[in-house]
N, C-alpha and C. Protein backbone atom coordinates (compact mmCIF):
# COMPACT_ATOMS: atom_id res chain seq x y z
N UNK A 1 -56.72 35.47 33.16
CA UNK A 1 -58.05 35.34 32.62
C UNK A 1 -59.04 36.01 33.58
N UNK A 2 -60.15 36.44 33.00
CA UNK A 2 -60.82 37.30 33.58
C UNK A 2 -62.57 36.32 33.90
N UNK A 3 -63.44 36.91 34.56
CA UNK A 3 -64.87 36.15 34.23
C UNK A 3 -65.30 36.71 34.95
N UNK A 4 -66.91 37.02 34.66
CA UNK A 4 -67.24 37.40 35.46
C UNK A 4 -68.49 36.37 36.55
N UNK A 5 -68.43 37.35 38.33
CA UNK A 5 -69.06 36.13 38.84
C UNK A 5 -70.06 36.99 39.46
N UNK A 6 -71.17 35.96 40.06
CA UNK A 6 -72.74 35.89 40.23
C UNK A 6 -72.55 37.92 40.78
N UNK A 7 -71.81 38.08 41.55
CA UNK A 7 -72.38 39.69 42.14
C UNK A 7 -71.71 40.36 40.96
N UNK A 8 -71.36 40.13 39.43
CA UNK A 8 -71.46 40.80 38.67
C UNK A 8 -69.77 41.89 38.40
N UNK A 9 -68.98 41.42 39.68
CA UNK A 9 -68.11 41.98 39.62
C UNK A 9 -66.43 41.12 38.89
N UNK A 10 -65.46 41.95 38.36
CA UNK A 10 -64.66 41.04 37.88
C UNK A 10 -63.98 40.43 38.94
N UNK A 11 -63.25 39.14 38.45
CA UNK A 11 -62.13 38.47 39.43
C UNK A 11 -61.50 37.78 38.18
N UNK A 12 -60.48 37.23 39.11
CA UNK A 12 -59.16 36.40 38.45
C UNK A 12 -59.15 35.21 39.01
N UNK A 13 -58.43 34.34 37.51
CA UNK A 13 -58.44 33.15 37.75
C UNK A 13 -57.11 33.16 38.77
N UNK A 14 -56.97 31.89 39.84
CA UNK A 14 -55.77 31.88 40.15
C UNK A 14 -54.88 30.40 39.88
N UNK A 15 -55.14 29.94 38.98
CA UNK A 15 -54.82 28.80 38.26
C UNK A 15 -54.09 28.54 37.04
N UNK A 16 -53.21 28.10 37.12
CA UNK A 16 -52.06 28.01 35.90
C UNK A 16 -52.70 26.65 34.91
N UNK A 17 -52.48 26.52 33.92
CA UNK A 17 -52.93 25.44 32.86
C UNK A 17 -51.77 25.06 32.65
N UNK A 18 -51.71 23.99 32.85
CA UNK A 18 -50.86 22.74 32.48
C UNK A 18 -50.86 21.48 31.50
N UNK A 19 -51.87 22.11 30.97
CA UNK A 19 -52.09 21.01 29.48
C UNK A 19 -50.67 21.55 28.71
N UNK A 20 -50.64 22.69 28.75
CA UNK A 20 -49.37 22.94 27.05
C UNK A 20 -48.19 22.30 28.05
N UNK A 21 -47.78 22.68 28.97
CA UNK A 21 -46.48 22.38 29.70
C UNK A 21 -46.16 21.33 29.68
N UNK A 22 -47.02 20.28 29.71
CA UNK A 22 -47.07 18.90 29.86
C UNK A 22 -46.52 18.29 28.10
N UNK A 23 -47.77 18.76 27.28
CA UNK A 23 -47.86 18.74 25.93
C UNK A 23 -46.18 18.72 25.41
N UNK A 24 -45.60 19.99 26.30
CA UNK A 24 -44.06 20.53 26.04
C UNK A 24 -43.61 19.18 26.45
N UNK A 25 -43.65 19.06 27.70
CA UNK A 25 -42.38 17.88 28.43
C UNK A 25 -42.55 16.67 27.35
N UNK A 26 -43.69 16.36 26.74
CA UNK A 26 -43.58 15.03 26.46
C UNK A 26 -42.85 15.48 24.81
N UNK A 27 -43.52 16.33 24.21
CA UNK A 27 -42.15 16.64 22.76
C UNK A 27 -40.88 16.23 23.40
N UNK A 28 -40.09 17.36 24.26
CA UNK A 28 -39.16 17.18 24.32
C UNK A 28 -38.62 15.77 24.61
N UNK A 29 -39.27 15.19 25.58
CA UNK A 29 -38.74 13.94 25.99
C UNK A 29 -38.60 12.69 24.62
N UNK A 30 -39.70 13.00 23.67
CA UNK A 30 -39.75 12.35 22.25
C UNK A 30 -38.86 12.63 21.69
N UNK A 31 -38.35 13.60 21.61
CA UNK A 31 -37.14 14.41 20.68
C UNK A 31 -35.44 13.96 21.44
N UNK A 32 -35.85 13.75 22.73
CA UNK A 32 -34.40 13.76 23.04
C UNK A 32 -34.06 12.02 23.11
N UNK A 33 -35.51 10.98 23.40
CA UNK A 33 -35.01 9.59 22.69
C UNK A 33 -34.70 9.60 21.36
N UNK A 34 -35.39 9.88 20.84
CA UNK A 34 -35.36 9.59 18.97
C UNK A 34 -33.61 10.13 18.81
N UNK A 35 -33.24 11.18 19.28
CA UNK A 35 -31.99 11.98 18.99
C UNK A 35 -30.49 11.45 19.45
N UNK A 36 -31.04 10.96 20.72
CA UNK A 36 -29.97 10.43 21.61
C UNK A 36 -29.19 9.63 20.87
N UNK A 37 -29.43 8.26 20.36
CA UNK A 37 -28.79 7.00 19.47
C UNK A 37 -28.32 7.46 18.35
N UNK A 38 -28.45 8.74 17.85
CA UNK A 38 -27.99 9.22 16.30
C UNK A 38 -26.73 10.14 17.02
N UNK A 39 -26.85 10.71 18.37
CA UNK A 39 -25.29 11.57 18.73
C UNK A 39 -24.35 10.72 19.30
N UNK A 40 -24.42 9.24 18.59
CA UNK A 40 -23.14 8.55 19.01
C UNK A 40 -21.98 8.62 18.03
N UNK A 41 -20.99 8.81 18.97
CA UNK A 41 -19.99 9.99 17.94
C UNK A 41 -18.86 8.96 17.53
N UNK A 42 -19.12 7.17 17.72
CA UNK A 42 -17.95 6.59 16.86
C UNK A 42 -18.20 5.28 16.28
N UNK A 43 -17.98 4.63 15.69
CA UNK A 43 -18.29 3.45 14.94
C UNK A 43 -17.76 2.45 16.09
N UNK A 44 -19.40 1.43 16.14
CA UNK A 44 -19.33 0.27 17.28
C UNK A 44 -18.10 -0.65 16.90
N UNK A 45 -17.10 -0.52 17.68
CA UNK A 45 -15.67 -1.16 17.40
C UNK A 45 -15.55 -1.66 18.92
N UNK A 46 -15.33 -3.16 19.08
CA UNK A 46 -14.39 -3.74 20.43
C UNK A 46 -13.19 -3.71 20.20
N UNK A 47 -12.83 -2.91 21.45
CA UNK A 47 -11.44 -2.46 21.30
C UNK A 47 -10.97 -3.10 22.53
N UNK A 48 -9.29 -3.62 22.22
CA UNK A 48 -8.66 -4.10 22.99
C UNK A 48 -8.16 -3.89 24.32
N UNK A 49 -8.81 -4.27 25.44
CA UNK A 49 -8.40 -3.82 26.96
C UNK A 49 -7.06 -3.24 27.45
N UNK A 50 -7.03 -2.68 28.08
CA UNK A 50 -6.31 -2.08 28.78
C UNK A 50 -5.83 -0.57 28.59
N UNK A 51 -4.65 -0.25 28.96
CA UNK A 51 -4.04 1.29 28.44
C UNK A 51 -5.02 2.45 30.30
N UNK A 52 -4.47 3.18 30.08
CA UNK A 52 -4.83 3.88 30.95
C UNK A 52 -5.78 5.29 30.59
N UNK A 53 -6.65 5.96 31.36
CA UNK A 53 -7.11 7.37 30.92
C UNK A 53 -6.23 8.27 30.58
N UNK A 54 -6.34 9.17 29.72
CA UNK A 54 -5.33 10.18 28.81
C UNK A 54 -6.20 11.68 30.03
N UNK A 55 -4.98 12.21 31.15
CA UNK A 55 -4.99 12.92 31.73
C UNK A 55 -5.17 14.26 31.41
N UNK A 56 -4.42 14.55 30.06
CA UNK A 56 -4.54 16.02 29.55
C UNK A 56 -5.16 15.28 28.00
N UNK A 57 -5.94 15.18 27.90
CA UNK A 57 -6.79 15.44 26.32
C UNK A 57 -6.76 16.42 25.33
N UNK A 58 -6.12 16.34 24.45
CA UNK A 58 -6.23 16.85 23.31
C UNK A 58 -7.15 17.93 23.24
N UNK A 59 -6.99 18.83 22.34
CA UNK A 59 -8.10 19.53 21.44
C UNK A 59 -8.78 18.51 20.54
N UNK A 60 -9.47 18.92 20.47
CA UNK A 60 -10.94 18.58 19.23
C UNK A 60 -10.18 18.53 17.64
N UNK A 61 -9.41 19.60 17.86
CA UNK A 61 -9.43 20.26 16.32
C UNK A 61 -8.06 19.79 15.86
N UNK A 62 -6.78 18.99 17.33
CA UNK A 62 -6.12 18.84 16.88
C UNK A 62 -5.89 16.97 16.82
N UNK A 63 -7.26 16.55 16.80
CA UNK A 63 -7.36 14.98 16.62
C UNK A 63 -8.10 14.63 15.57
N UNK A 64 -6.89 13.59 14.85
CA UNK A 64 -8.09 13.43 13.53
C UNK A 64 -8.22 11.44 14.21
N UNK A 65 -9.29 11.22 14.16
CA UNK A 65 -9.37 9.82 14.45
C UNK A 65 -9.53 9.03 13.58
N UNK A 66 -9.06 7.82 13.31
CA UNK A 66 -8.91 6.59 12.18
C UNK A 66 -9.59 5.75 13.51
N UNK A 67 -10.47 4.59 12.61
CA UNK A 67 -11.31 3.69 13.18
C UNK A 67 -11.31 2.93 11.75
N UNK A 68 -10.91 1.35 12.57
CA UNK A 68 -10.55 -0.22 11.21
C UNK A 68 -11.60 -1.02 11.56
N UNK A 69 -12.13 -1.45 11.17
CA UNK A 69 -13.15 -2.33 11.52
C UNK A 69 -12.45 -3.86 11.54
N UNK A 70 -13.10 -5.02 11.57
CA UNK A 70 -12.71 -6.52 11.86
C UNK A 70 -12.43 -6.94 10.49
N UNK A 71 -12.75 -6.20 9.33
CA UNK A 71 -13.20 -6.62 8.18
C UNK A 71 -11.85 -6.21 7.31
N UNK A 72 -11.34 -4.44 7.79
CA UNK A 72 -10.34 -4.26 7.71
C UNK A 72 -10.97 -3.00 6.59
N UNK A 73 -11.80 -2.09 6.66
CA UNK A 73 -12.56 -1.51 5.98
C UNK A 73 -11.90 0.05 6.82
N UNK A 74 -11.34 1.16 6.36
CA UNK A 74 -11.12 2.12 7.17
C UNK A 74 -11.94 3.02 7.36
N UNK A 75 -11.40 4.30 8.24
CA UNK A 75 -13.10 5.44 8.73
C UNK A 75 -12.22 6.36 8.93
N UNK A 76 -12.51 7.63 8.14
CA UNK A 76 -11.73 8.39 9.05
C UNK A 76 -12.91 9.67 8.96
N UNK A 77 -13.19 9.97 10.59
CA UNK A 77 -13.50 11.01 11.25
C UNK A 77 -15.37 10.29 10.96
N UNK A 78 -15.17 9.27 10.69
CA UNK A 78 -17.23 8.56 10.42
C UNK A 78 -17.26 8.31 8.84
N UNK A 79 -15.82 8.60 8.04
CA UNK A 79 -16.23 8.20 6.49
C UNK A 79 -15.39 7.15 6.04
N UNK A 80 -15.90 6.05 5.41
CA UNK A 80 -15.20 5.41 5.10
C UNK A 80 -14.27 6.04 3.96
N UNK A 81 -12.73 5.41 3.69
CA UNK A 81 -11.88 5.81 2.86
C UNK A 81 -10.99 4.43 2.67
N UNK A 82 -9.87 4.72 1.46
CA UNK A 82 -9.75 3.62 1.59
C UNK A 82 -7.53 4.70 2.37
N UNK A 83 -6.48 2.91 1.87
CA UNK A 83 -5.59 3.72 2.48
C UNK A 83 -5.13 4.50 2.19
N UNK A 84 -4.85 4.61 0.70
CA UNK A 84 -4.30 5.63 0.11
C UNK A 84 -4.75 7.03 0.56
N UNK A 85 -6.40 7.07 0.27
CA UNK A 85 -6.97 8.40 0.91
C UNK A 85 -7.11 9.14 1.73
N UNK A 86 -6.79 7.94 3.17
CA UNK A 86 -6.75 8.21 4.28
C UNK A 86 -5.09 8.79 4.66
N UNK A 87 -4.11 8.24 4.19
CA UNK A 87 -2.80 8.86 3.71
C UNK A 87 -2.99 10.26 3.54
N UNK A 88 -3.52 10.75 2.13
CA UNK A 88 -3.38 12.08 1.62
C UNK A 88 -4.39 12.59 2.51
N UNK A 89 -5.33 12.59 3.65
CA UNK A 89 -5.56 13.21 3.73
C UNK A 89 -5.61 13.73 5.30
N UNK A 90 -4.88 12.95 5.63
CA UNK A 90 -3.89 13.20 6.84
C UNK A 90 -2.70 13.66 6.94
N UNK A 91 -2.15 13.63 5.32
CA UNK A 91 -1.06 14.62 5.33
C UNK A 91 -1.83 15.76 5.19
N UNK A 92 -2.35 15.91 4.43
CA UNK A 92 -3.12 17.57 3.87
C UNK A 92 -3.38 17.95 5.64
N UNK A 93 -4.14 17.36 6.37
CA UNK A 93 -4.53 18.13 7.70
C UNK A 93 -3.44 18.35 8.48
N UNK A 94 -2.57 17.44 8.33
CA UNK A 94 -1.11 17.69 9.22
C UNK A 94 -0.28 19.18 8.48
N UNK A 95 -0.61 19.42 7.34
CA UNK A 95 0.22 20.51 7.22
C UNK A 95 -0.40 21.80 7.07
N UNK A 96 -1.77 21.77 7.52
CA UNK A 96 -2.30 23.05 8.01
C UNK A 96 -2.51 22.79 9.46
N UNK A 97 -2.33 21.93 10.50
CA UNK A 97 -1.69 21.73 11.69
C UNK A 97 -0.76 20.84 12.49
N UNK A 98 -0.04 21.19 12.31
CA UNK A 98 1.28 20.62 12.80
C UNK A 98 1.02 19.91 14.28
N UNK A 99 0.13 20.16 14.86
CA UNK A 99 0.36 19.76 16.17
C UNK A 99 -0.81 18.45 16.20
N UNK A 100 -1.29 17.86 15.09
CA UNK A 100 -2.02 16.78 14.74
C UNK A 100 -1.68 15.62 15.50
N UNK A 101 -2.77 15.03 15.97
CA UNK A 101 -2.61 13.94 16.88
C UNK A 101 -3.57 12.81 16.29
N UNK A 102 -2.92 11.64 15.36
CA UNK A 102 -3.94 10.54 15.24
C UNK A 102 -4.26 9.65 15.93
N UNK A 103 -5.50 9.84 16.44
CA UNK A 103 -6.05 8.68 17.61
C UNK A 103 -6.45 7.13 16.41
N UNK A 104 -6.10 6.31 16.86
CA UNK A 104 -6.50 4.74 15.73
C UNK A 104 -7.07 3.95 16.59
N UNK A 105 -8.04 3.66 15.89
CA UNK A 105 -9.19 2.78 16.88
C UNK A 105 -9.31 1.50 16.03
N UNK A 106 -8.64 0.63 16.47
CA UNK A 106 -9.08 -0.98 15.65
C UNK A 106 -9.74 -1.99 16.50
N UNK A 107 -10.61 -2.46 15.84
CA UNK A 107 -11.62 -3.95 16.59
C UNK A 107 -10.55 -4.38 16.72
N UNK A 108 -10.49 -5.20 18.15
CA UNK A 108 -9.52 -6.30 18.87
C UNK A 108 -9.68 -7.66 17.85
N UNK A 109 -10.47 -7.58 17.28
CA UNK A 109 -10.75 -8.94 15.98
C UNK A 109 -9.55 -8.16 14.67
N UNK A 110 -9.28 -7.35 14.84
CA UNK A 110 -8.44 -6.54 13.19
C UNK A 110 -7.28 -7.54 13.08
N UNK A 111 -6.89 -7.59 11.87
CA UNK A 111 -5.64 -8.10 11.96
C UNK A 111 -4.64 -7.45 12.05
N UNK A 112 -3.14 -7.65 12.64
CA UNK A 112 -2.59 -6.76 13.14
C UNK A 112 -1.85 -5.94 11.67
N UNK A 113 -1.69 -6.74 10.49
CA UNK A 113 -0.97 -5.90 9.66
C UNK A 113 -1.80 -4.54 9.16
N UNK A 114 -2.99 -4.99 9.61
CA UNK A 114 -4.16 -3.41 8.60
C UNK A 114 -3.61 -2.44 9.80
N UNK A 115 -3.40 -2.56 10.88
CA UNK A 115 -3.07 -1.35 11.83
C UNK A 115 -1.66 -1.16 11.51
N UNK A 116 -0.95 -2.14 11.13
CA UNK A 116 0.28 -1.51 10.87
C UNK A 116 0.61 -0.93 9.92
N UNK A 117 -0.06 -0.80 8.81
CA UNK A 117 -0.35 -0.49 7.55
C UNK A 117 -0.21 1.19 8.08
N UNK A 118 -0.89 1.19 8.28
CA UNK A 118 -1.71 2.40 8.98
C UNK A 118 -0.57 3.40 9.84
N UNK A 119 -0.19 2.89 10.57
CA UNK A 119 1.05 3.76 11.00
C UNK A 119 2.53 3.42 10.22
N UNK A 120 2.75 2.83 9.79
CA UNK A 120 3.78 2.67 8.74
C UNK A 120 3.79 3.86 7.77
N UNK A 121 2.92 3.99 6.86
CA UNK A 121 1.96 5.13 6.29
C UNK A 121 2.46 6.45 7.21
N UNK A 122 1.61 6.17 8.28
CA UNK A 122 1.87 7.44 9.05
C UNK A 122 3.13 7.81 9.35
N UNK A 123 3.99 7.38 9.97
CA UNK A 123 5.47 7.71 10.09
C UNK A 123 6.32 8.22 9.17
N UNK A 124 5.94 7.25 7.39
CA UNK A 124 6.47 7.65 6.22
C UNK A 124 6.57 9.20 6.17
N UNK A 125 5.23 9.60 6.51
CA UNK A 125 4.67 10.70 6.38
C UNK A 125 5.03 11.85 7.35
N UNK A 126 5.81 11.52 8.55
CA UNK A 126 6.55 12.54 9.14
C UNK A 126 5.09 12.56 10.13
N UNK A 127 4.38 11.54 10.28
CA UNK A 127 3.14 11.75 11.64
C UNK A 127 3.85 10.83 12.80
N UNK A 128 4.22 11.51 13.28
CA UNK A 128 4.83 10.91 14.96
C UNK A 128 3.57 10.71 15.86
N UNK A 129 2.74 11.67 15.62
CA UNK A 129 1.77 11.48 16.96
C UNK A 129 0.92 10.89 16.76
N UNK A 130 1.09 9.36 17.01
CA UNK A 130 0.17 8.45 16.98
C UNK A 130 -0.54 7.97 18.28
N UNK A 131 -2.13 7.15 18.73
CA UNK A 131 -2.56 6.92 19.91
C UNK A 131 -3.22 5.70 19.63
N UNK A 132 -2.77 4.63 19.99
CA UNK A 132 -3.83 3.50 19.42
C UNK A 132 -4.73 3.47 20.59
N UNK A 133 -6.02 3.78 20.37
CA UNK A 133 -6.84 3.69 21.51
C UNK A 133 -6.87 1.69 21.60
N UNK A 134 -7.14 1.62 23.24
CA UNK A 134 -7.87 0.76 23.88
C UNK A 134 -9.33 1.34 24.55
N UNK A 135 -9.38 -0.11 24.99
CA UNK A 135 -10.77 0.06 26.24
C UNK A 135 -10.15 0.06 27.49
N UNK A 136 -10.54 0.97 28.36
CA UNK A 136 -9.81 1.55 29.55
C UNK A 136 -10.56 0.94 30.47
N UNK A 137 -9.44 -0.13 31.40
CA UNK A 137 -10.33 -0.81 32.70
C UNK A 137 -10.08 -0.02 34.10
N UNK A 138 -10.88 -0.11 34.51
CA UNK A 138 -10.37 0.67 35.83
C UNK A 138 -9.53 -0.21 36.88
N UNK A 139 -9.19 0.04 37.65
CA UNK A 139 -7.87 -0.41 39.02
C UNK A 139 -8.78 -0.71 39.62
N UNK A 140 -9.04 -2.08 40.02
CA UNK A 140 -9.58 -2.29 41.22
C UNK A 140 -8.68 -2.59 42.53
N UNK A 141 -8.71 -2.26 43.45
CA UNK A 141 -7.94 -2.73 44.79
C UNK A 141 -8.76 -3.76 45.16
């Protein structure tokens, strides 16, 4: 910015404005609470303690995840389905990848036959790679 002063000659401002920057930080900071609680990527399930951290992790593309609720209501990948559907459509993904890995996430409240349901199903089906997730405690010494 330019102005001119009392001897008539130009000069420069040497001052940065910090109204928009600020204006910026606080959007973003609005945008990234409001956003945060919606990128939770699995259905609130208590899951049963123990099991250890999985050292080499999977691909993305080659995990399809099942999540049972207490109620006994299924999810697969955030949609509910029921079993049958969840069947066909874990075969359908298993045979455009073979190297399919079902992670199963059941509330520690589930009853145990809806999880067995569930891999019974799966095995029928020629799915070996099953993972029943837990909640992973750490080792204390």
């Amino acid at each position: 910015m330019r102005r001119f002063s009392k001897n008539s000659s130009l000069s420069h401002f040497s001052e940065i404005n910090l109204v928009p920057l600020m204006d910026l930080t606080f959007v973003l900071l609005i945008i990234f609470v409001i956003t945060t609680p919606l990128l939770e990527q699995s259905i609130k399930l208590d899951l049963p303690s123990g099991g250890e951290l999985d050292e080499t992790p999977a691909k993305p593309e080659d995990v399809a995840t099942v999540e049972i609720t207490p109620q006994g209501v299924f999810y697969l990948e955030k949609r509910p389905v029921t079993l049958d559907q969840l069947a066909n459509t874990l075969q359908l993904q298993y045979q455009t990848n073979p190297k399919l890995i079902i992670h199963i996430r059941a509330d520690e409240k589930t009853d145990y036959g809806i999880v067995a349901s569930v891999v019974d199903r799966c095995q029928k089906m020629g799915l070996t790679s099953l993972s029943l997730q837990t909640e992973f405690e750490p080792h204390t010494p």
